[in-house]
PDB file of N, CA and C in Angstrom:
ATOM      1  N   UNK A   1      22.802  -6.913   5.675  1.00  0.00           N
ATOM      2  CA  UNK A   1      22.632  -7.736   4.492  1.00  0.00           C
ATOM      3  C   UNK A   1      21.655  -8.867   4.800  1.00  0.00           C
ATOM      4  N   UNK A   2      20.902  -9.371   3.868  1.00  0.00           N
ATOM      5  CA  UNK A   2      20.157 -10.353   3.998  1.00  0.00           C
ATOM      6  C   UNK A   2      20.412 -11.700   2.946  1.00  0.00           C
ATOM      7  N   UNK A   3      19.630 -12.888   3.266  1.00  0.00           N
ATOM      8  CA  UNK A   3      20.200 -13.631   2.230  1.00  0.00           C
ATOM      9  C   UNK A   3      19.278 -13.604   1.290  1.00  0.00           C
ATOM     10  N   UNK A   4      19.663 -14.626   0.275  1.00  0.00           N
ATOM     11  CA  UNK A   4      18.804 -14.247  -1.201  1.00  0.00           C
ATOM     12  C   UNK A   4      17.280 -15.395  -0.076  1.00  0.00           C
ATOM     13  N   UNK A   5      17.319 -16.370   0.419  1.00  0.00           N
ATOM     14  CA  UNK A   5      16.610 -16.520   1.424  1.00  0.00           C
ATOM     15  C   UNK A   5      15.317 -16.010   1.720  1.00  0.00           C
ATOM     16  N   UNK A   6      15.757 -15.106   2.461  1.00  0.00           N
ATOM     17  CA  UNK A   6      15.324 -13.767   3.163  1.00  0.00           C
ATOM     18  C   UNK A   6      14.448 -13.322   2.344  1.00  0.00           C
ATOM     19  N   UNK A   7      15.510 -12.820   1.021  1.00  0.00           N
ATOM     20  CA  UNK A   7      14.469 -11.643  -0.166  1.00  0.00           C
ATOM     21  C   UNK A   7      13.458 -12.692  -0.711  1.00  0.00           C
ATOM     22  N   UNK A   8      13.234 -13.506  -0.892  1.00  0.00           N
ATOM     23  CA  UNK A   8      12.182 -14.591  -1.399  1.00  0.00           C
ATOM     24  C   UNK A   8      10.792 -14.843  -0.379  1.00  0.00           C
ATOM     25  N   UNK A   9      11.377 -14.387   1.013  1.00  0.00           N
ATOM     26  CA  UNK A   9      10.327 -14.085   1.755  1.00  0.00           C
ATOM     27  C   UNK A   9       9.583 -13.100   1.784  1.00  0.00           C
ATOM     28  N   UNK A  10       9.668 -11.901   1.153  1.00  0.00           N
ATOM     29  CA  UNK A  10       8.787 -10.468   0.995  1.00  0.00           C
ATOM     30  C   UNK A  10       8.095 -10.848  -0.107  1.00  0.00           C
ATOM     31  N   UNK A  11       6.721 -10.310   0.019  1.00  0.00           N
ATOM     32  CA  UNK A  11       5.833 -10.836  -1.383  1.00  0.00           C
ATOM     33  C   UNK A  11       5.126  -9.382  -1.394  1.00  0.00           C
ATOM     34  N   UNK A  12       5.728  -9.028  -2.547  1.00  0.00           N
ATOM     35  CA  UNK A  12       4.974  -7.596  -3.437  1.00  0.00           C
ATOM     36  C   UNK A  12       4.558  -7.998  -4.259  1.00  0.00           C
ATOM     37  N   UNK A  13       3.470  -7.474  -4.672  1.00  0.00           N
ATOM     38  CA  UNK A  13       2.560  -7.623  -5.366  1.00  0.00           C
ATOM     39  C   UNK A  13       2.102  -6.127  -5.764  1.00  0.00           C
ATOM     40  N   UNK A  14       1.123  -6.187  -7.210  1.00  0.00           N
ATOM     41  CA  UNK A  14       0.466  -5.057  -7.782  1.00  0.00           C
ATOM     42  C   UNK A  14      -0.622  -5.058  -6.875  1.00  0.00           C
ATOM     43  N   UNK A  15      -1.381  -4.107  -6.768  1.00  0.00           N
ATOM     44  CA  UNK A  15      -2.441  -3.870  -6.066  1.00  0.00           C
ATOM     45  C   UNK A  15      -3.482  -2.447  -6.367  1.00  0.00           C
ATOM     46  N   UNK A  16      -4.488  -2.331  -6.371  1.00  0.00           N
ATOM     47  CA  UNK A  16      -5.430  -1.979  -7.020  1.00  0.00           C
ATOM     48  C   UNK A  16      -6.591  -0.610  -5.820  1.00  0.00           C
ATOM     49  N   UNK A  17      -5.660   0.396  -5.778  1.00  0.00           N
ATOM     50  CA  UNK A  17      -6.783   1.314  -5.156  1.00  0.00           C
ATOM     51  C   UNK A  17      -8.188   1.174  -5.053  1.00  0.00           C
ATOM     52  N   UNK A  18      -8.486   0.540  -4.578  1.00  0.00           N
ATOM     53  CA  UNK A  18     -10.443   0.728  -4.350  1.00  0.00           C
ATOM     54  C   UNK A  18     -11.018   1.986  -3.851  1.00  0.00           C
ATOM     55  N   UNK A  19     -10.460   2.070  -2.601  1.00  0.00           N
ATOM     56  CA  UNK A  19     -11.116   3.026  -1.999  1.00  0.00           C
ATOM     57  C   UNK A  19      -9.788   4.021  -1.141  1.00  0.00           C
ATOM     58  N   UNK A  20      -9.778   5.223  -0.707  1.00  0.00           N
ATOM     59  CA  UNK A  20      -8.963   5.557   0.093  1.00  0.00           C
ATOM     60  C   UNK A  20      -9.590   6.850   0.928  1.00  0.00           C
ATOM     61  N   UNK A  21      -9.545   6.841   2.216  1.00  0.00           N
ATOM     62  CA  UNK A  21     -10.382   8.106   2.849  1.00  0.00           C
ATOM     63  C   UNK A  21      -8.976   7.920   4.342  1.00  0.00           C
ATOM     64  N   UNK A  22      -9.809   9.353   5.051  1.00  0.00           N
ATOM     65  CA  UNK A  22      -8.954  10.297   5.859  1.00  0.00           C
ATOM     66  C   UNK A  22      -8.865   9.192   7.027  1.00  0.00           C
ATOM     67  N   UNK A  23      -8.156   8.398   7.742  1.00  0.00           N
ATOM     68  CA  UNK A  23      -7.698   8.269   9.077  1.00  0.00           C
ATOM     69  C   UNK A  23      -8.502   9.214   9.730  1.00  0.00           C
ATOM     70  N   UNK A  24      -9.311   8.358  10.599  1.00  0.00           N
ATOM     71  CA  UNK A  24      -9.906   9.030  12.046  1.00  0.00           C
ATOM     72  C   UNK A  24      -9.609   9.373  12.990  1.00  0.00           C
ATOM     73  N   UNK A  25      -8.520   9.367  13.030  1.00  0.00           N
ATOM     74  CA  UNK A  25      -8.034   9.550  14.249  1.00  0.00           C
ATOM     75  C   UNK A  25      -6.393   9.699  14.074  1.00  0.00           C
ATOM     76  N   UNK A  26      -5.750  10.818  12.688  1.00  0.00           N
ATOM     77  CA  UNK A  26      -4.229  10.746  12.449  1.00  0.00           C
ATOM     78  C   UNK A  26      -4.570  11.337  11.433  1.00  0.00           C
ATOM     79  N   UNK A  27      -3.476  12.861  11.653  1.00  0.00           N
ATOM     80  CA  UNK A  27      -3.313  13.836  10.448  1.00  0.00           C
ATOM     81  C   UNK A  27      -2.404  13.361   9.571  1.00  0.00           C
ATOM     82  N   UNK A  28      -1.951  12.306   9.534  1.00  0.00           N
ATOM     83  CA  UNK A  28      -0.761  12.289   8.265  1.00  0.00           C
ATOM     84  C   UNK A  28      -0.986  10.704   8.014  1.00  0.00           C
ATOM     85  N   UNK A  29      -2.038   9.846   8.130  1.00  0.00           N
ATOM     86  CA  UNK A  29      -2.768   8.501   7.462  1.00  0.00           C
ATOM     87  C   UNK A  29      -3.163   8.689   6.542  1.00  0.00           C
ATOM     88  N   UNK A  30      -3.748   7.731   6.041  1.00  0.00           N
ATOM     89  CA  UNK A  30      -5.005   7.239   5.335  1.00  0.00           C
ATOM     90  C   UNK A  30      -4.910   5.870   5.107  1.00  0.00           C
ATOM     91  N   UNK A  31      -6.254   5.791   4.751  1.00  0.00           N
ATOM     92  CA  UNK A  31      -6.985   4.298   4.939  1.00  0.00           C
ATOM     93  C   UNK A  31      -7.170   3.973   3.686  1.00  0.00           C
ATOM     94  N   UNK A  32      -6.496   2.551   3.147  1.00  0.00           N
ATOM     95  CA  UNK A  32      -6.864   2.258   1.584  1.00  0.00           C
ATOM     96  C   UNK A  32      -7.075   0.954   1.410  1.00  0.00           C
ATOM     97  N   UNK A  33      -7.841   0.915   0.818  1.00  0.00           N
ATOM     98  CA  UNK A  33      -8.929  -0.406   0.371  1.00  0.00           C
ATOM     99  C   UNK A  33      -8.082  -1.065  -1.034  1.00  0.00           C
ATOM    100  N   UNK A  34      -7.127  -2.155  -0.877  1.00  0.00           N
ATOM    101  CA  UNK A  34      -6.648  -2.375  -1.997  1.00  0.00           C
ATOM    102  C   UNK A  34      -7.439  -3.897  -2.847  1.00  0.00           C
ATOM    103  N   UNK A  35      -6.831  -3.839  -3.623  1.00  0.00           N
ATOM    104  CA  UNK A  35      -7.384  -5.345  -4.628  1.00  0.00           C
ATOM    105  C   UNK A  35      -6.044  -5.946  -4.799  1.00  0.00           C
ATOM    106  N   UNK A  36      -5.914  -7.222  -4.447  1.00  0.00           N
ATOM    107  CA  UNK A  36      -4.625  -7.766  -4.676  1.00  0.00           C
ATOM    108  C   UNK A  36      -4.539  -9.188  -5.191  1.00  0.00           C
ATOM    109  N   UNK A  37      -6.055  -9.401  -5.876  1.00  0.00           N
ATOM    110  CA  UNK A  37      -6.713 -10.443  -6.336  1.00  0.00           C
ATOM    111  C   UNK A  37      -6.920 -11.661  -5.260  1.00  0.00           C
ATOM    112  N   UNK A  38      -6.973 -11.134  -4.123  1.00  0.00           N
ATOM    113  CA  UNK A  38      -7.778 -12.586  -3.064  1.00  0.00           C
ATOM    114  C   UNK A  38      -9.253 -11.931  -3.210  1.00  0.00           C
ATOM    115  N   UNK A  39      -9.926 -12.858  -2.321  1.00  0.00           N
ATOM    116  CA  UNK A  39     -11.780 -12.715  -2.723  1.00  0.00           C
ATOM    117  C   UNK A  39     -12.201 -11.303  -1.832  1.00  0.00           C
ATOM    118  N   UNK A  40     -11.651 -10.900  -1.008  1.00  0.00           N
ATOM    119  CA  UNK A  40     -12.071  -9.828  -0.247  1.00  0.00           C
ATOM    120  C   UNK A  40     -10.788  -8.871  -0.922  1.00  0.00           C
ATOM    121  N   UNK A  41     -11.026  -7.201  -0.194  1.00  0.00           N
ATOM    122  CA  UNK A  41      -9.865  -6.036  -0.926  1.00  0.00           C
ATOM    123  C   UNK A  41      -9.329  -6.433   0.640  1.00  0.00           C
ATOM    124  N   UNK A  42      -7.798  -5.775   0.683  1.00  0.00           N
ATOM    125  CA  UNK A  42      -7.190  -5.645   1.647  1.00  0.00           C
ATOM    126  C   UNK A  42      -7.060  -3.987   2.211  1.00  0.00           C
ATOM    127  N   UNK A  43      -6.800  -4.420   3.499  1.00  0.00           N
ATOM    128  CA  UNK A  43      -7.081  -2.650   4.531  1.00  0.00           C
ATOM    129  C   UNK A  43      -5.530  -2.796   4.862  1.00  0.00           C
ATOM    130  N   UNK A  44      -5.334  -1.441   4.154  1.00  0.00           N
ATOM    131  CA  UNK A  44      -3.930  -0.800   4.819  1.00  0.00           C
ATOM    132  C   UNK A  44      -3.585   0.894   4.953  1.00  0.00           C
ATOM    133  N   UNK A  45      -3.152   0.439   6.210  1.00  0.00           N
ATOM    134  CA  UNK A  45      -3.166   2.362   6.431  1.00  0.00           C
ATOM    135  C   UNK A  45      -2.091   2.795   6.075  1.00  0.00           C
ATOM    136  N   UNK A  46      -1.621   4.058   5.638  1.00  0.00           N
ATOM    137  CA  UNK A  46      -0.329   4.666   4.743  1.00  0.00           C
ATOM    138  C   UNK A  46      -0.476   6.123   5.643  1.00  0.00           C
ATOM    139  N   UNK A  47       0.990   6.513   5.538  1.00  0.00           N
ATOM    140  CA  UNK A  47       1.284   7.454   6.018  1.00  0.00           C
ATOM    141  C   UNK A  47       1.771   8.439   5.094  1.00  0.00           C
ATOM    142  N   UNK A  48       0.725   8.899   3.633  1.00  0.00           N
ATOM    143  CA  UNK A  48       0.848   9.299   2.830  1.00  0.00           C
ATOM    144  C   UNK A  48       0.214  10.692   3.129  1.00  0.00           C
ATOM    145  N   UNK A  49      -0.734  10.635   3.778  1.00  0.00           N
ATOM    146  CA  UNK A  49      -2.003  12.064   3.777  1.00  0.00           C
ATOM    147  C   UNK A  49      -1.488  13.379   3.239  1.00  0.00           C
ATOM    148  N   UNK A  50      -0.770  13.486   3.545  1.00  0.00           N
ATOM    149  CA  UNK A  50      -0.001  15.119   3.680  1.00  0.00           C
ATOM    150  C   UNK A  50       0.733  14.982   2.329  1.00  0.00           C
ATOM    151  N   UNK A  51       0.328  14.077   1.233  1.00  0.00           N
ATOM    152  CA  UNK A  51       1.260  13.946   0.002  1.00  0.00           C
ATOM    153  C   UNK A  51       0.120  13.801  -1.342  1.00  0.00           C
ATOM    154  N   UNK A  52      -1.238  13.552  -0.967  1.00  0.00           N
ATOM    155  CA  UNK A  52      -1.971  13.153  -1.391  1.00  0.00           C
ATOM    156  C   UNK A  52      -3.304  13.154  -0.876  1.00  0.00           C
ATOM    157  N   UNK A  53      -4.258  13.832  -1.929  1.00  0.00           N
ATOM    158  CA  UNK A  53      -5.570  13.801  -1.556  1.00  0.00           C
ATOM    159  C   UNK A  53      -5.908  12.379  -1.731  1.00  0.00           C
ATOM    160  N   UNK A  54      -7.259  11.773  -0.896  1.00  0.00           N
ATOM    161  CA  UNK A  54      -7.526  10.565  -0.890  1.00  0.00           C
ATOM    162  C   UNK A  54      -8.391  10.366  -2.259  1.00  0.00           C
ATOM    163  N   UNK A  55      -9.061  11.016  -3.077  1.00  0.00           N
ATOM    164  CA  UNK A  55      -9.788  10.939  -4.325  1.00  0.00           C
ATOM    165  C   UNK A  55      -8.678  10.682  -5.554  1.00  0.00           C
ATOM    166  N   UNK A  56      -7.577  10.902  -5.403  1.00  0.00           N
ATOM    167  CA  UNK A  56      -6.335  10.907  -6.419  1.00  0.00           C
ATOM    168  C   UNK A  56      -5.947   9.351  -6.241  1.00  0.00           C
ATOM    169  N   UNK A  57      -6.286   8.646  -5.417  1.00  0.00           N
ATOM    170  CA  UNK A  57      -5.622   7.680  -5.217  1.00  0.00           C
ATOM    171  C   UNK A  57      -6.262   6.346  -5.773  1.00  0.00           C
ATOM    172  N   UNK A  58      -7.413   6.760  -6.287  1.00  0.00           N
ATOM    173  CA  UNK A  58      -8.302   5.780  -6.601  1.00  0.00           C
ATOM    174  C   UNK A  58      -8.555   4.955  -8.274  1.00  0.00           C
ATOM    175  N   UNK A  59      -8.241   3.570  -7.927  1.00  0.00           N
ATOM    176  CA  UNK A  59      -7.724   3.421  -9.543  1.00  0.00           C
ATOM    177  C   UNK A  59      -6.351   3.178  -9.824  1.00  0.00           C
ATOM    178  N   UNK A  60      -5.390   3.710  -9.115  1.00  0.00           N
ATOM    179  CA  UNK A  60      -4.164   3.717  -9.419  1.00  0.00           C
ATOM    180  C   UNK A  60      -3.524   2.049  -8.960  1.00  0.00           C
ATOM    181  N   UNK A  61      -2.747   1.521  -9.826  1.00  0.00           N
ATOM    182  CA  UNK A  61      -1.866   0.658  -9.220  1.00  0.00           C
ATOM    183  C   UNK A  61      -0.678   0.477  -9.047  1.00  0.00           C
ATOM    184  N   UNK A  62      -1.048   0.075  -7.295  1.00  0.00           N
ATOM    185  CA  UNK A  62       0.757   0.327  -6.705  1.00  0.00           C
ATOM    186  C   UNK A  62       1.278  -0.821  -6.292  1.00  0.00           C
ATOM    187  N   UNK A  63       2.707  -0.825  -5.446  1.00  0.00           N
ATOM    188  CA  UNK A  63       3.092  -1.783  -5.113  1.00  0.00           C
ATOM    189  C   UNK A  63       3.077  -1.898  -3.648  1.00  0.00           C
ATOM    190  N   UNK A  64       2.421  -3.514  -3.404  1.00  0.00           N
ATOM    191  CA  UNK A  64       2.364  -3.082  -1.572  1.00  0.00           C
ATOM    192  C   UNK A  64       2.763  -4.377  -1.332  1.00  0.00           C
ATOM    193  N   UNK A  65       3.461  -4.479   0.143  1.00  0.00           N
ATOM    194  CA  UNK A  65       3.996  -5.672   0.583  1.00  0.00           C
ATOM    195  C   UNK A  65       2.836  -6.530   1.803  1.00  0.00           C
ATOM    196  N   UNK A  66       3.100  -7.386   1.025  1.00  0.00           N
ATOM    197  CA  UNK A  66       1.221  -8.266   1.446  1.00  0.00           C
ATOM    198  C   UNK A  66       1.773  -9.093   2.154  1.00  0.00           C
ATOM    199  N   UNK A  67       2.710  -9.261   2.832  1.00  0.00           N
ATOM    200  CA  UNK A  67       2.846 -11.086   4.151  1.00  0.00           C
ATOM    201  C   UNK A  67       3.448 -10.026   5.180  1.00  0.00           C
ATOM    202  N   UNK A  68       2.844  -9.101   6.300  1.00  0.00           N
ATOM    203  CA  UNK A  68       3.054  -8.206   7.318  1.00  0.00           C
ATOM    204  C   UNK A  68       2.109  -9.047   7.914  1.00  0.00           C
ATOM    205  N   UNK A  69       2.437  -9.343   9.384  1.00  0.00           N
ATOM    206  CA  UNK A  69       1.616  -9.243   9.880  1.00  0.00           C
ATOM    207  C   UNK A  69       0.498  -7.885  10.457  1.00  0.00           C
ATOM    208  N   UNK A  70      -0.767  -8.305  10.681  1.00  0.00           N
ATOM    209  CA  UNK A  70      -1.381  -7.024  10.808  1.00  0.00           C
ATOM    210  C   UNK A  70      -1.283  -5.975  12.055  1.00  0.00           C
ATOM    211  N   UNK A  71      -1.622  -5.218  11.866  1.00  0.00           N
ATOM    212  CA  UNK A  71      -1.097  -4.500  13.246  1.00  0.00           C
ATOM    213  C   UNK A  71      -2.591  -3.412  12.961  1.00  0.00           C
ATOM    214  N   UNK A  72      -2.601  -2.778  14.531  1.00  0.00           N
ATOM    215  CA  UNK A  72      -3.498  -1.672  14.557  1.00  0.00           C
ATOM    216  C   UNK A  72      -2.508  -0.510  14.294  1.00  0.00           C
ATOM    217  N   UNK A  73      -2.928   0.658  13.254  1.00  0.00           N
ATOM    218  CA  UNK A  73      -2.535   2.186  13.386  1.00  0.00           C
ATOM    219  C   UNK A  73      -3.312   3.280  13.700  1.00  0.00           C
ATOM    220  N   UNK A  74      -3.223   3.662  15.398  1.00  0.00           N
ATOM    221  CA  UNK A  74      -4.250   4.441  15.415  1.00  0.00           C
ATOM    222  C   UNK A  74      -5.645   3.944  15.484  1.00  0.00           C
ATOM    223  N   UNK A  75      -5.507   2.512  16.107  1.00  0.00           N
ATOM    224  CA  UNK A  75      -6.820   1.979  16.215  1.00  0.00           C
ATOM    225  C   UNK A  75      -7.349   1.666  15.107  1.00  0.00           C
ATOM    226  N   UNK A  76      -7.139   1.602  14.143  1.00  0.00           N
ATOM    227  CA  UNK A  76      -7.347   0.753  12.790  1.00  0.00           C
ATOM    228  C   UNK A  76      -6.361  -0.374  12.190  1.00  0.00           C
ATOM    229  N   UNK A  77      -6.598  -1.429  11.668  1.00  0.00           N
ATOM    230  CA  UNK A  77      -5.993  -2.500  11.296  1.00  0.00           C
ATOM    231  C   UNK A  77      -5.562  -1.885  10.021  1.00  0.00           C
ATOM    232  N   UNK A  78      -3.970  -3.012  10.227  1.00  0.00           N
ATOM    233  CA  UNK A  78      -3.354  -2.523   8.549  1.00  0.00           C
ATOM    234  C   UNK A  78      -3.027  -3.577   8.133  1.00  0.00           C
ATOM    235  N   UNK A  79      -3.297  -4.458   6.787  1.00  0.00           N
ATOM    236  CA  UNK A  79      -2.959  -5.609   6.507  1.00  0.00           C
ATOM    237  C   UNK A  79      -1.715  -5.355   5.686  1.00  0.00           C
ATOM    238  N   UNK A  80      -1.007  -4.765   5.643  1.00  0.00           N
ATOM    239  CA  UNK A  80       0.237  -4.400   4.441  1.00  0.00           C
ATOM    240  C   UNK A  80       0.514  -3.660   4.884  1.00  0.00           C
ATOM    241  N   UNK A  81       1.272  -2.757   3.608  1.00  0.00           N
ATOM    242  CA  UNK A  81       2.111  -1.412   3.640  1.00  0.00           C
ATOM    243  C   UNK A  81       2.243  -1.253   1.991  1.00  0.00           C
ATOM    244  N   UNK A  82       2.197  -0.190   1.468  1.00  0.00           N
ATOM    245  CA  UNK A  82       2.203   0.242   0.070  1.00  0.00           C
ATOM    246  C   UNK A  82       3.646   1.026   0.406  1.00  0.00           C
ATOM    247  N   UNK A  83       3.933   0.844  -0.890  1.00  0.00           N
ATOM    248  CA  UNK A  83       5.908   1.024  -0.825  1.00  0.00           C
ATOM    249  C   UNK A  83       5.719   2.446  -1.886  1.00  0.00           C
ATOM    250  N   UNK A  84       6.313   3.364  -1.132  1.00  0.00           N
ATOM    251  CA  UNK A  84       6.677   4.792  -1.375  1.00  0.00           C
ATOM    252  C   UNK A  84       8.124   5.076  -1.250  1.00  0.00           C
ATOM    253  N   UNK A  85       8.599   5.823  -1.843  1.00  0.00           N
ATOM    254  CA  UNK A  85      10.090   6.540  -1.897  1.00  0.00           C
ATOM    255  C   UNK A  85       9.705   8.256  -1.343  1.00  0.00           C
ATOM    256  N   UNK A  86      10.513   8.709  -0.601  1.00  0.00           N
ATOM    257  CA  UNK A  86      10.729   9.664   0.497  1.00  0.00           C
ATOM    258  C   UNK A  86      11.767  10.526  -0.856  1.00  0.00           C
ATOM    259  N   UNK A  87      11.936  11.849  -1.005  1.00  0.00           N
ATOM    260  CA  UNK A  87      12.686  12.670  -1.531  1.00  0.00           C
ATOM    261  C   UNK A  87      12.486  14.177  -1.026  1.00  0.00           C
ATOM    262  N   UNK A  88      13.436  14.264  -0.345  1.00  0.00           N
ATOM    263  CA  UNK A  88      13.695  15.220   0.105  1.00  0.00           C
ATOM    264  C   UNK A  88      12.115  15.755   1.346  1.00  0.00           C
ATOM    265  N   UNK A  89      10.900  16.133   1.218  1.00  0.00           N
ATOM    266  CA  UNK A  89       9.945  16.469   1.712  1.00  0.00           C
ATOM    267  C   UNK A  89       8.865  15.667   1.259  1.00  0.00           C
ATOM    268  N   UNK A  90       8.849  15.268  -0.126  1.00  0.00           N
ATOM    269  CA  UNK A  90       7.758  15.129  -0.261  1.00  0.00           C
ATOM    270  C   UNK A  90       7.678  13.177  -0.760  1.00  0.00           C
ATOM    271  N   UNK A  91       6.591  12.566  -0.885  1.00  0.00           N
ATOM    272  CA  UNK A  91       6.401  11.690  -0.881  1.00  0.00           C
ATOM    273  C   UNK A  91       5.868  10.719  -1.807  1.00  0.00           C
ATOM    274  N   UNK A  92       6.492  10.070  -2.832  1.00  0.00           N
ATOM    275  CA  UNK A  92       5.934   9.454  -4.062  1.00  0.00           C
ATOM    276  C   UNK A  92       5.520   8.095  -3.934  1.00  0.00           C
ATOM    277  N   UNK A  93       4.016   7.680  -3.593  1.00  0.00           N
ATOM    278  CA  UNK A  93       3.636   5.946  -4.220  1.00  0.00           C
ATOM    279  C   UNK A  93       4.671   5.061  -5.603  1.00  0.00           C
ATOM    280  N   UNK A  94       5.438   4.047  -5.501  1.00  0.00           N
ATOM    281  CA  UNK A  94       5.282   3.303  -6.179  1.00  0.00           C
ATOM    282  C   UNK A  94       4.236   2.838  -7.164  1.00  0.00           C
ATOM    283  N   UNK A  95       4.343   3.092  -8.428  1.00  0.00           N
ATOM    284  CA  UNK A  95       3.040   3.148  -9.373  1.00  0.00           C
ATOM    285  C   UNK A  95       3.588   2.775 -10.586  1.00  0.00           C
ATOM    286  N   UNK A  96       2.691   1.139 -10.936  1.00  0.00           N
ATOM    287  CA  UNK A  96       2.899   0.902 -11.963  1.00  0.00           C
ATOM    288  C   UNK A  96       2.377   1.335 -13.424  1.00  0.00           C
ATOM    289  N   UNK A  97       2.646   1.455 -14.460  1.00  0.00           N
ATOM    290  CA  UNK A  97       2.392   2.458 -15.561  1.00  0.00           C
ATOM    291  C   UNK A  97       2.108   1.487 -16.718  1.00  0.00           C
ATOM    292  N   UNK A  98       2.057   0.223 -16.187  1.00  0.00           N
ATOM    293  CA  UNK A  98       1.716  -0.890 -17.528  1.00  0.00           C
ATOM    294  C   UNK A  98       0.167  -1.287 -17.028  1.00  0.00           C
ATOM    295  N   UNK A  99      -0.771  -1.858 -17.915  1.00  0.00           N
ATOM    296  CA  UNK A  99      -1.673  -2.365 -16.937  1.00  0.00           C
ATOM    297  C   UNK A  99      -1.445  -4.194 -16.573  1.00  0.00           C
ATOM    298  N   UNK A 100      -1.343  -4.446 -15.646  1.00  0.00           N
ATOM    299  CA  UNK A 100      -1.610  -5.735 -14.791  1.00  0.00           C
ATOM    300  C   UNK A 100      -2.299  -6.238 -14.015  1.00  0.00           C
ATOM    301  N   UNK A 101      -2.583  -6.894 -13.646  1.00  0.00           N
ATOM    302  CA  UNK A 101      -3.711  -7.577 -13.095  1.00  0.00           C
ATOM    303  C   UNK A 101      -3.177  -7.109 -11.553  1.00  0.00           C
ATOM    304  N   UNK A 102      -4.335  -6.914 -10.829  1.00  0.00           N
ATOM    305  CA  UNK A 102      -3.881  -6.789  -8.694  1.00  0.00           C
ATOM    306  C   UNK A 102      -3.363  -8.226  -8.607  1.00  0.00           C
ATOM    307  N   UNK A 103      -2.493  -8.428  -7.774  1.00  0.00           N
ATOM    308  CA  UNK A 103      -2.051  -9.595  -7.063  1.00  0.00           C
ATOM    309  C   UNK A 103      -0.860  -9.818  -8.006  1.00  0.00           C
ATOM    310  N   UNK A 104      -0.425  -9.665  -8.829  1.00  0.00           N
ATOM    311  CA  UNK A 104       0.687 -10.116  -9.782  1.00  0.00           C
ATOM    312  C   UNK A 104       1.882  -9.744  -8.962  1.00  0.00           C
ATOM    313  N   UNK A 105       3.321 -10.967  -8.988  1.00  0.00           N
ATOM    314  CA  UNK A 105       3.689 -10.785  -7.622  1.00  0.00           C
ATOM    315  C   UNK A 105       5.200 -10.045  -8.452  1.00  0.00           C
ATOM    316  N   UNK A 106       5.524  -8.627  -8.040  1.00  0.00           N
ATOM    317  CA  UNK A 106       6.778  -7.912  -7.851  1.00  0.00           C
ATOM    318  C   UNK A 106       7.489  -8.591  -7.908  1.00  0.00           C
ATOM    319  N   UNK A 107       8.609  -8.825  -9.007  1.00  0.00           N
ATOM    320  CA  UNK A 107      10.445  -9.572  -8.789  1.00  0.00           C
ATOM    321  C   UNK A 107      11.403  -8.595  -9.007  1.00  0.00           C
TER     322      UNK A 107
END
């Protein structure tokens, strides 16, 4: 359990597919270029590949958790993590279906 605390510390936000291509180096990555309304897009790698072509992904807005610190995957930097639900095999993005602005923060 965590406290209500705690949950006030995760900051999701909408975020805005820019770009998404194959991990260089990892069959089950990819690399996505999000918009989360700061002045630059943000780089985060997802362990989506095998669920999703990278051309499908573009345009779409999802939900990703933006205060991670960054880490390398596979020798690439990941500034986030985009929040997916797991069912059974296969693998669904979080995707919002209203339009909103990138950066609008998840409650």
């Amino acid at each position: 359990m965590i406290t209500f605390d705690d949950w006030q510390k995760v900051e999701l936000v909408t975020a805005r597919v820019l770009e998404a291509k194959t991990h260089p180096d990892a069959d089950r990555l990819l690399v996505l270029k999000l918009e989360i309304g700061e002045e630059e897009p943000r780089q985060v790698v997802a362990g989506i590949r095998g669920h999703y072509e990278p051309e499908s992904l573009v345009g779409k807005l999802v939900v990703a958790l933006v205060n991670l610190d960054p880490v390398k995957l596979r020798g690439v930097e990941s500034a986030g993590m985009v929040l997916a639900v797991k069912d059974g095999d296969a693998v669904r993005l979080l995707t919002v279906d209203a339009e909103v602005a990138p950066g609008r923060r998840v409650t």
